[in-house]
Protein backbone atom coordinates (compact mmCIF):
# COMPACT_ATOMS: atom_id res chain seq x y z
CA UNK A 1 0.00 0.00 0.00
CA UNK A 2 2.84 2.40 0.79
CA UNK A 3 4.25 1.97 -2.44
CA UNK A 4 1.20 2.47 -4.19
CA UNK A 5 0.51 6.02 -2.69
CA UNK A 6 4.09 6.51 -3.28
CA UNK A 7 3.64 5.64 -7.00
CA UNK A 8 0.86 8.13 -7.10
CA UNK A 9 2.17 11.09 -5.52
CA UNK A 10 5.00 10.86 -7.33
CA UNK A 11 2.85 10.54 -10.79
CA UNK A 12 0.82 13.57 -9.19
CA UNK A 13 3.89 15.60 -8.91
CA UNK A 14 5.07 14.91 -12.52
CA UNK A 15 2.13 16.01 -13.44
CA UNK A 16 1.59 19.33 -11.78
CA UNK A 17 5.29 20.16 -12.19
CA UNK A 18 4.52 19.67 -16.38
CA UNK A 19 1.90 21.77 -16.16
CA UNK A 20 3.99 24.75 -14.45
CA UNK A 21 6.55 24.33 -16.89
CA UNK A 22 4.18 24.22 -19.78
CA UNK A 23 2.56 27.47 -18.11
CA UNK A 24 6.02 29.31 -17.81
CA UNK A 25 6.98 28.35 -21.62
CA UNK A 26 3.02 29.51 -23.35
CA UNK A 27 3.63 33.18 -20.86
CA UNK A 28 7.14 33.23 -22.38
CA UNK A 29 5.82 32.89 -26.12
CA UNK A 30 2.58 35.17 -24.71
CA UNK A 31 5.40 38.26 -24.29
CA UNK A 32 7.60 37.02 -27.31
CA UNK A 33 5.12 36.92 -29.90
CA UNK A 34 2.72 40.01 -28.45
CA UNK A 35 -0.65 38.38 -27.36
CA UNK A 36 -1.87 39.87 -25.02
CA UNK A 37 -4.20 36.78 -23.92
CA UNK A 38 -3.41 33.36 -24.41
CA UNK A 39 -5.46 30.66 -23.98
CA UNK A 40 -5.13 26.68 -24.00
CA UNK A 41 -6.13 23.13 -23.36
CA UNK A 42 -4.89 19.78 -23.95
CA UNK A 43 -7.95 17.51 -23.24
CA UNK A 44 -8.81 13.88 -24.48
CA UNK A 45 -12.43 12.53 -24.84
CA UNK A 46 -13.60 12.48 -21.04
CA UNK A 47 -10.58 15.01 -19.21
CA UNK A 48 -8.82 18.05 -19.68
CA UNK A 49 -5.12 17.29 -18.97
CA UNK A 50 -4.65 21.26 -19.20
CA UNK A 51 -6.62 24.49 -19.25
CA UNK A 52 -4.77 27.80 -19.16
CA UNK A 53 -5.54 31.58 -19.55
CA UNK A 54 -2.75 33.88 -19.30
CA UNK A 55 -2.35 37.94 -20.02
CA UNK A 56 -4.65 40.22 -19.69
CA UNK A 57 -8.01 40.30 -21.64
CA UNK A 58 -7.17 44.30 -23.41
CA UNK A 59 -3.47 45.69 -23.92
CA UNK A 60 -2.77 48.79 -21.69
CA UNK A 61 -5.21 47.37 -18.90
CA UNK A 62 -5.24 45.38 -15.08
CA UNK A 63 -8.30 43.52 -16.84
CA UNK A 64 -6.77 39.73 -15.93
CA UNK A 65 -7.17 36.90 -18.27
CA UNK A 66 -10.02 33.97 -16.67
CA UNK A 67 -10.21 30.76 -17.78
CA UNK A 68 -13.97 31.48 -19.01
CA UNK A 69 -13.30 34.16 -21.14
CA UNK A 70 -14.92 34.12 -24.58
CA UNK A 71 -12.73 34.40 -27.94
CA UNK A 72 -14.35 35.41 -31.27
CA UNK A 73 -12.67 31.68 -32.83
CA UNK A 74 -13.72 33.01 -36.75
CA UNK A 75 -13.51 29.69 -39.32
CA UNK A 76 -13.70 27.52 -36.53
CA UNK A 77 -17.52 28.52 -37.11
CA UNK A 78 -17.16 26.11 -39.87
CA UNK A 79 -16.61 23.01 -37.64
CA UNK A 80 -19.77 23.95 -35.59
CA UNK A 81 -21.70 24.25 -38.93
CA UNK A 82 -20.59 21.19 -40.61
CA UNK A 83 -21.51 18.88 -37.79
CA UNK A 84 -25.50 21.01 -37.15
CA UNK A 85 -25.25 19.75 -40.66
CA UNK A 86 -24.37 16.37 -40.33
CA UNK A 87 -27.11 15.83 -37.51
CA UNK A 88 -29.44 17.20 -39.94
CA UNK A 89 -28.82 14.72 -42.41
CA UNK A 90 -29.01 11.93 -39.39
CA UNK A 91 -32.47 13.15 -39.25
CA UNK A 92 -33.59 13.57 -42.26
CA UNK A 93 -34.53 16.88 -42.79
CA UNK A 94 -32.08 17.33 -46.05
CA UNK A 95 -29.69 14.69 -47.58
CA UNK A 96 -26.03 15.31 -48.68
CA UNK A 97 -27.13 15.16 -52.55
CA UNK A 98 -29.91 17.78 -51.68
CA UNK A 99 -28.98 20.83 -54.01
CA UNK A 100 -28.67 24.74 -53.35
CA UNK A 101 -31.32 25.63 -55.93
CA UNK A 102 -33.57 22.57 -54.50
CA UNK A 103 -34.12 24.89 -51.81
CA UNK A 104 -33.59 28.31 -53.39
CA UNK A 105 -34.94 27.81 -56.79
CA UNK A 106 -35.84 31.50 -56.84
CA UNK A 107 -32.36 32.36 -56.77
CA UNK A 108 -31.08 30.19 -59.94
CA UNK A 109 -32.32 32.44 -62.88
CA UNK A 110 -29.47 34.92 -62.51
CA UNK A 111 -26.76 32.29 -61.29
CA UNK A 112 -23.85 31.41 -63.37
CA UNK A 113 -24.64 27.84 -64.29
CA UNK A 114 -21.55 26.31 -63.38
CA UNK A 115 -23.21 26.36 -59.60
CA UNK A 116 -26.25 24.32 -60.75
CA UNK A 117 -25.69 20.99 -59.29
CA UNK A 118 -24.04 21.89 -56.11
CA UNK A 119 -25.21 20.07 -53.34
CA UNK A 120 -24.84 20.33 -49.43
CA UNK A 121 -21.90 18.33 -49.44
CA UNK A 122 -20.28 20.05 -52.08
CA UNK A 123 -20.82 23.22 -49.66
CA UNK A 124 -19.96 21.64 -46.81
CA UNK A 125 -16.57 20.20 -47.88
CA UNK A 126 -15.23 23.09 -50.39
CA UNK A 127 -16.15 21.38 -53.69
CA UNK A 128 -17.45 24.60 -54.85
CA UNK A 129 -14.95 27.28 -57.15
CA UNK A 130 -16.82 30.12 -55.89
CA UNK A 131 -15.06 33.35 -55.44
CA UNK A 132 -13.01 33.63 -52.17
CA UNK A 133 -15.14 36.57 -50.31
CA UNK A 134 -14.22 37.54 -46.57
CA UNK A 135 -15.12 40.40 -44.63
CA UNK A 136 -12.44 42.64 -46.18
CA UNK A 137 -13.57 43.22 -49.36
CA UNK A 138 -15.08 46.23 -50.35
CA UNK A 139 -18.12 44.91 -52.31
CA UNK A 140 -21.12 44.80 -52.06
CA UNK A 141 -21.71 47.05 -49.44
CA UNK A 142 -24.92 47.20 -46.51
CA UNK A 143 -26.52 49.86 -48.83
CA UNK A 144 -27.12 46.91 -51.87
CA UNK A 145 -28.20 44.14 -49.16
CA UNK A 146 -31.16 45.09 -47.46
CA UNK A 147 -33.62 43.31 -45.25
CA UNK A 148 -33.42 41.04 -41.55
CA UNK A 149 -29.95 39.08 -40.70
CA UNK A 150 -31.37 36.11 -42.80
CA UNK A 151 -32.47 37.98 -45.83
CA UNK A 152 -29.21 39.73 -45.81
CA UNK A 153 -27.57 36.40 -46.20
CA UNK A 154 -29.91 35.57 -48.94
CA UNK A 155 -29.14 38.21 -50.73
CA UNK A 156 -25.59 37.82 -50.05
CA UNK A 157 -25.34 34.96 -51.28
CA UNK A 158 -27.39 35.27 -54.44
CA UNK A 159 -25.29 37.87 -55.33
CA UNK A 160 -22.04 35.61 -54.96
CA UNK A 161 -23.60 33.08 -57.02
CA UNK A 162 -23.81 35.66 -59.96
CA UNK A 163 -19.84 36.42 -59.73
CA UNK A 164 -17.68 34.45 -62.40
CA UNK A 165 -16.63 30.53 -61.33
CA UNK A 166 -12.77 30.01 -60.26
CA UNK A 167 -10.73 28.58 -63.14
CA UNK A 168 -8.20 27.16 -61.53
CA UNK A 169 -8.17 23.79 -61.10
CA UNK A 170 -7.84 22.66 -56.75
CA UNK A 171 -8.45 19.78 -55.06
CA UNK A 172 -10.77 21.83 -52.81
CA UNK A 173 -12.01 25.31 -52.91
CA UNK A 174 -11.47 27.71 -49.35
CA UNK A 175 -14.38 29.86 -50.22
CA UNK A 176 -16.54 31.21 -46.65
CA UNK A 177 -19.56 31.61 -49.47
CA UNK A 178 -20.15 28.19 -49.31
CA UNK A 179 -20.64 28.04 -46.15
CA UNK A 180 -23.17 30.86 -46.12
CA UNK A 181 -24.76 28.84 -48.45
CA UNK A 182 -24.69 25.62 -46.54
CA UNK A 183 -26.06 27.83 -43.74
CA UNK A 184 -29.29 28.56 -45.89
CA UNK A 185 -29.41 25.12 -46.77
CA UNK A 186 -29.81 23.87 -42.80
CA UNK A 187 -32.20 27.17 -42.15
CA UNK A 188 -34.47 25.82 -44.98
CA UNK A 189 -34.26 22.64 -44.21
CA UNK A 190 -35.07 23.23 -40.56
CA UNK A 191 -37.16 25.87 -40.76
CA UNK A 192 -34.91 27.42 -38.02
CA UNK A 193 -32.44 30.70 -38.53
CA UNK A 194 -28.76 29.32 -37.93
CA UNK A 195 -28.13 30.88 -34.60
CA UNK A 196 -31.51 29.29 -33.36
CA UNK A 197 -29.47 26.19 -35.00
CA UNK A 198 -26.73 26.77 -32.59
CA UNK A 199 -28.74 27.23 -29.70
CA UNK A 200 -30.06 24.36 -29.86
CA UNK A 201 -27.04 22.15 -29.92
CA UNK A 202 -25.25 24.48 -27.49
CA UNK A 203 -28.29 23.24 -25.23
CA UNK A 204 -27.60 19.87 -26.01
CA UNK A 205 -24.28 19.41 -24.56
CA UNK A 206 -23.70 22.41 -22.46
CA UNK A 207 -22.17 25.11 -24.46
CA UNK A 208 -22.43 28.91 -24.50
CA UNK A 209 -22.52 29.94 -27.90
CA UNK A 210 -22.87 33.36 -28.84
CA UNK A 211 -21.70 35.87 -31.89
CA UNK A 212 -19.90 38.83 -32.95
CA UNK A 213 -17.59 40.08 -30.52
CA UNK A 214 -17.10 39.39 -26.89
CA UNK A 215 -17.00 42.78 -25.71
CA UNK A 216 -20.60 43.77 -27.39
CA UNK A 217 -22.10 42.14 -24.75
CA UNK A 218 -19.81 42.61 -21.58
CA UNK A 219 -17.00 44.71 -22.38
CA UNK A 220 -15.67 42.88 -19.15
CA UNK A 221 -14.96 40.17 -21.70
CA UNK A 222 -11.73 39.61 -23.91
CA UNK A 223 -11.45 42.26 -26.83
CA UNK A 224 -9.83 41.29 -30.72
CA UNK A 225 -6.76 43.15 -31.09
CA UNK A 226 -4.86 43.80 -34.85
CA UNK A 227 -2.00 43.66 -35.65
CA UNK A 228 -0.38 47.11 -34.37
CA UNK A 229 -2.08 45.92 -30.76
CA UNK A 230 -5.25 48.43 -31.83
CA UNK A 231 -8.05 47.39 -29.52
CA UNK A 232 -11.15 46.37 -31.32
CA UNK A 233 -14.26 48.72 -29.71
CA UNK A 234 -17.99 46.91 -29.68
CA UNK A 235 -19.65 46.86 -32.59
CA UNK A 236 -21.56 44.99 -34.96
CA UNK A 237 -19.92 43.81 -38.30
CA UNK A 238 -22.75 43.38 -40.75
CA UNK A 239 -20.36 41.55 -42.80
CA UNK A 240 -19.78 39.02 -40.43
CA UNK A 241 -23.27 38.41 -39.83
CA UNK A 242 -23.81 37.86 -43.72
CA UNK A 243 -20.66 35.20 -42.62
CA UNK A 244 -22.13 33.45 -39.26
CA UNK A 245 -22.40 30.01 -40.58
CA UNK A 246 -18.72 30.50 -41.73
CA UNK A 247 -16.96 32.30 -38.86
CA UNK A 248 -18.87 34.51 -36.31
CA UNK A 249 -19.06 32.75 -33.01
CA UNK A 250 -17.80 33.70 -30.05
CA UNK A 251 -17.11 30.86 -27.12
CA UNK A 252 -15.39 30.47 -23.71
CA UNK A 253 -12.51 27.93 -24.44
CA UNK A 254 -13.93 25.59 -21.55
CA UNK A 255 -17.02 25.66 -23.96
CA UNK A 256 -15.27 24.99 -27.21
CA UNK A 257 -13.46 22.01 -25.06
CA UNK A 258 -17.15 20.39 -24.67
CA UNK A 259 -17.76 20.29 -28.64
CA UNK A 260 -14.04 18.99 -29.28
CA UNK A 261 -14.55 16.27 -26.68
CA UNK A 262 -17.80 15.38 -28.45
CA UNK A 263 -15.47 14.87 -31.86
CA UNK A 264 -13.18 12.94 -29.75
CA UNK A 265 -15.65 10.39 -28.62
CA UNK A 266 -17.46 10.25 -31.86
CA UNK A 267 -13.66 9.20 -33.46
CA UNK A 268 -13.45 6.53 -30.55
CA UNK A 269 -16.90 5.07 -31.22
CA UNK A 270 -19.17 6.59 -28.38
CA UNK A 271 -21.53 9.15 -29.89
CA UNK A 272 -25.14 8.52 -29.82
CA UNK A 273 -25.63 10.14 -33.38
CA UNK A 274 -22.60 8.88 -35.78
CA UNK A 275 -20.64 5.52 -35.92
CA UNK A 276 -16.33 5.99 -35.88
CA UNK A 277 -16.88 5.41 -39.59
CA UNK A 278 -18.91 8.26 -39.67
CA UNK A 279 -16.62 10.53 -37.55
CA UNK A 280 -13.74 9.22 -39.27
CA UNK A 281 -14.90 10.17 -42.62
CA UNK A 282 -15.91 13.74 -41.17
CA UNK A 283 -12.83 14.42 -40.33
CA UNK A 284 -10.45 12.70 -42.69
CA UNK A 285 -12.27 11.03 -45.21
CA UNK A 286 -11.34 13.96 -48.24
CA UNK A 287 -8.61 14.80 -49.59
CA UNK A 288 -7.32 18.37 -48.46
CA UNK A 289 -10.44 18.78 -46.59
CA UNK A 290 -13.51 17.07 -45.27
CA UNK A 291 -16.45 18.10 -43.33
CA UNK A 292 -15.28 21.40 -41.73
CA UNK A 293 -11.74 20.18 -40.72
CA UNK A 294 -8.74 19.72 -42.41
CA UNK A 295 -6.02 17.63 -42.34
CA UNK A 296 -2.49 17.80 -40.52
CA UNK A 297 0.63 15.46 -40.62
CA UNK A 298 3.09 16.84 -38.13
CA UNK A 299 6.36 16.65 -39.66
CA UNK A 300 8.51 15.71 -36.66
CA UNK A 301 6.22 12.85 -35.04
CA UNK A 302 3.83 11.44 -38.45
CA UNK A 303 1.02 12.05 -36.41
CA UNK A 304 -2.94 13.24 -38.65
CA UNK A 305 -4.76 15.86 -37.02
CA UNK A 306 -7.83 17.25 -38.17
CA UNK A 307 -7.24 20.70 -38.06
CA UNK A 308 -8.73 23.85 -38.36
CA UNK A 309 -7.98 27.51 -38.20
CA UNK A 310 -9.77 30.49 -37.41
CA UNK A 311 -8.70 34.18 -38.31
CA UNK A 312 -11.73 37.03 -37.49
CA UNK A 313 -9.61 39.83 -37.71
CA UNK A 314 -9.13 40.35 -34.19
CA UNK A 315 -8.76 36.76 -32.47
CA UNK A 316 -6.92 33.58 -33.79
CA UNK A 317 -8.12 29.94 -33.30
CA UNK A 318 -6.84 26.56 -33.58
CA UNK A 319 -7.39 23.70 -33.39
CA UNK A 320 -6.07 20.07 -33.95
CA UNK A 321 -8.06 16.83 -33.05
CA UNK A 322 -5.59 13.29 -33.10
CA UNK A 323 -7.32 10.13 -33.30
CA UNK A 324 -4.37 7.82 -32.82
CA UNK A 325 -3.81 9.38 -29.48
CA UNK A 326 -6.96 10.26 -28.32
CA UNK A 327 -6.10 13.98 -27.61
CA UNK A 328 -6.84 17.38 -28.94
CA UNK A 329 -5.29 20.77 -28.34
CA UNK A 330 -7.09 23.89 -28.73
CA UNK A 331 -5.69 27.30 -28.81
CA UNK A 332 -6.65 31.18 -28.19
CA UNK A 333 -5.43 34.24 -28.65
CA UNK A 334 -7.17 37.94 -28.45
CA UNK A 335 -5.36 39.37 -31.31
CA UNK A 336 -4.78 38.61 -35.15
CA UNK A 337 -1.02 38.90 -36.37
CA UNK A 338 1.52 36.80 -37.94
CA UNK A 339 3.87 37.32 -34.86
CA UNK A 340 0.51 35.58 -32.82
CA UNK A 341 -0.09 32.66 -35.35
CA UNK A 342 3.68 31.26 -35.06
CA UNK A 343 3.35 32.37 -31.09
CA UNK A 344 0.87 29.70 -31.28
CA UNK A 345 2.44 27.37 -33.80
CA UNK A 346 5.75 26.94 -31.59
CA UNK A 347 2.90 26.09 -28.62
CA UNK A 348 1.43 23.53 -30.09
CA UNK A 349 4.78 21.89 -31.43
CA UNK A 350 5.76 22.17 -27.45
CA UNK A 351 2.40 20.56 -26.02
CA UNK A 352 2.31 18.19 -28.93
CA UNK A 353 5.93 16.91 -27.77
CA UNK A 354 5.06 16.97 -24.09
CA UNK A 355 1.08 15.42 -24.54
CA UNK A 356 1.31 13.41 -27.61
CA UNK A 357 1.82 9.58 -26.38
């Protein structure tokens, strides 16, 4: 008996003393690389090994990062959409072959034909050459899309599906349009608006979803930062909500951990909705990319994530999900920069070293 409690405290103390270390070497790369919050976990399907908030929530301030702070995580939208999607399908309220204009068929007279055919799971997994629209370009503008959130999206959209087809032959096409349009797909389908969508799985397994910035709601909460360290004030992007199936919620990273732990089980067999077949083709079953997640081969160990990135603007996400080890490691940061993406890039090469066994 004494040498089992010996065995344990000294596994205990392993532990804990990897975490500090971990903690000292993400606040090191925090300063280096200029984030101002950091945020990470290392978690498999039914723990969290790790779960870390560091910095302070706005440059210049006392405001103290909190392990429940919510980050805008941008294309990481897309993973939440894909698998509303895939339940949908589970249910039977559209199929994977069910096309755009099956649903919109007012919108096909002044579409280029080459989008004809597409079908949700063209949409869904980036089959689509349409044109490569994010919430920097100029055109069009709130004065040529009128109407609610929804019919803003529908208009939106229709007005993508009139610009020419990409030429260039790709294995898959990183287009957020398609997404929108996936997004009108499941509203139709469902007879639900997307966020309604949302709600309703965030209900489901305990998640806080929400959109658009943090600090529109509680300015108390984390806000985006560019790349000169420019705080972003509240407001309301009306481009991003013409995005939101594509990349406008905003989540506490204990949150996000809950729908990452649900991928992780589904990959080990023990979701009530999809089979590991299922999951497994989700995630890896396309080349380049599947259903909201791509894939990743580190270089130094072999190991396949599916992997996903998310760039608002203000806030970066990612994240990378590893079936062979049964581990995932998500990762937040209040500001958008290249210094911040390889700030978090060297973190997850160090927790991937440390966790990945």
């Amino acid at each position: 008996m004494n040498n089992f409690f010996t065995g344990l405290f000294l596994f205990i103390s392993a532990a804990v003393s990897t975490a500090q270390s971990t903690v000292s070497f993400a606040d090191s790369l925090r300063i280096k690389y200029n984030i101002p919050e950091l945020a990470y976990a290392v978690v498999t399907a039914d723990s969290v090994i790790e779960l870390q908030a560091l910095g302070v929530q706005r440059v210049n301030t006392n405001f103290k990062a909190g392990v429940d702070d919510k980050f805008r995580i941008g294309s990481n939208t897309k993973t939440v959409t894909a698998y509303i999607a895939a339940v949908l399908v589970k249910q039977g309220k559209v199929k994977w072959e069910t096309r755009f204009f099956d649903l919109y068929p007012e919108l096909k007279t002044k579409s280029q034909a080459a989008f004809y055919d597409v079908s949700l799971q063209d949409l869904i997994t980036f089959r689509v050459p349409l044109i490569s629209w994010t919430y920097t370009n100029d055109t069009p503008t709130i004065n040529e899309i009128k109407g609610n959130e929804q019919e803003q999206r529908c208009k939106f959209m229709s007005w993508v599906l009139q610009q020419n087809p990409d030429t260039v032959k790709k294995t898959y096409y990183w287009a957020n349009p398609a997404y929108v349009a996936a997004g009108l797909m499941l509203e139709k389908a469902s007879g639900k608006d997307y966020k309604t969508l949302v709600a309703e799985l965030g209900k489901e397994v305990g998640i806080e979803f929400g959109f658009g910035q943090p600090n529109c709601k509680d300015e108390k909460q984390p806000w985006g930062h560019n790349a000169d360290l420019v705080p972003e004030k509240p407001k309301q992007d009306y481009k991003l909500n013409w995005l939101c199936a594509a990349g406008n919620i905003h989540v506490s990273l204990p949150d996000y951990i809950k729908f990452i732990q649900l991928q992780l089980r589904g990959l080990a067999g023990k979701s009530n909705w999809f089979s590991a077949e299922e999951f497994n083709y989700m995630h890896y079953g396309l080349p380049g990319f599947s259903f909201g997640w791509q894939v990743h081969t580190d270089e130094v160990n072999r190991l396949r994530y599916a992997y996903h990135k998310g760039n608002p603007g203000s806030f970066l996400s990612k994240v990378y999900i590893c079936k062979s080890t049964g581990k995932a490691f998500v990762l937040f940061a209040n500001v958008q920069s290249e210094e911040a993406e390889k700030g978090l890039t060297v973190l997850f090469d160090e927790l991937s070293k440390r966790y990945s066994k």
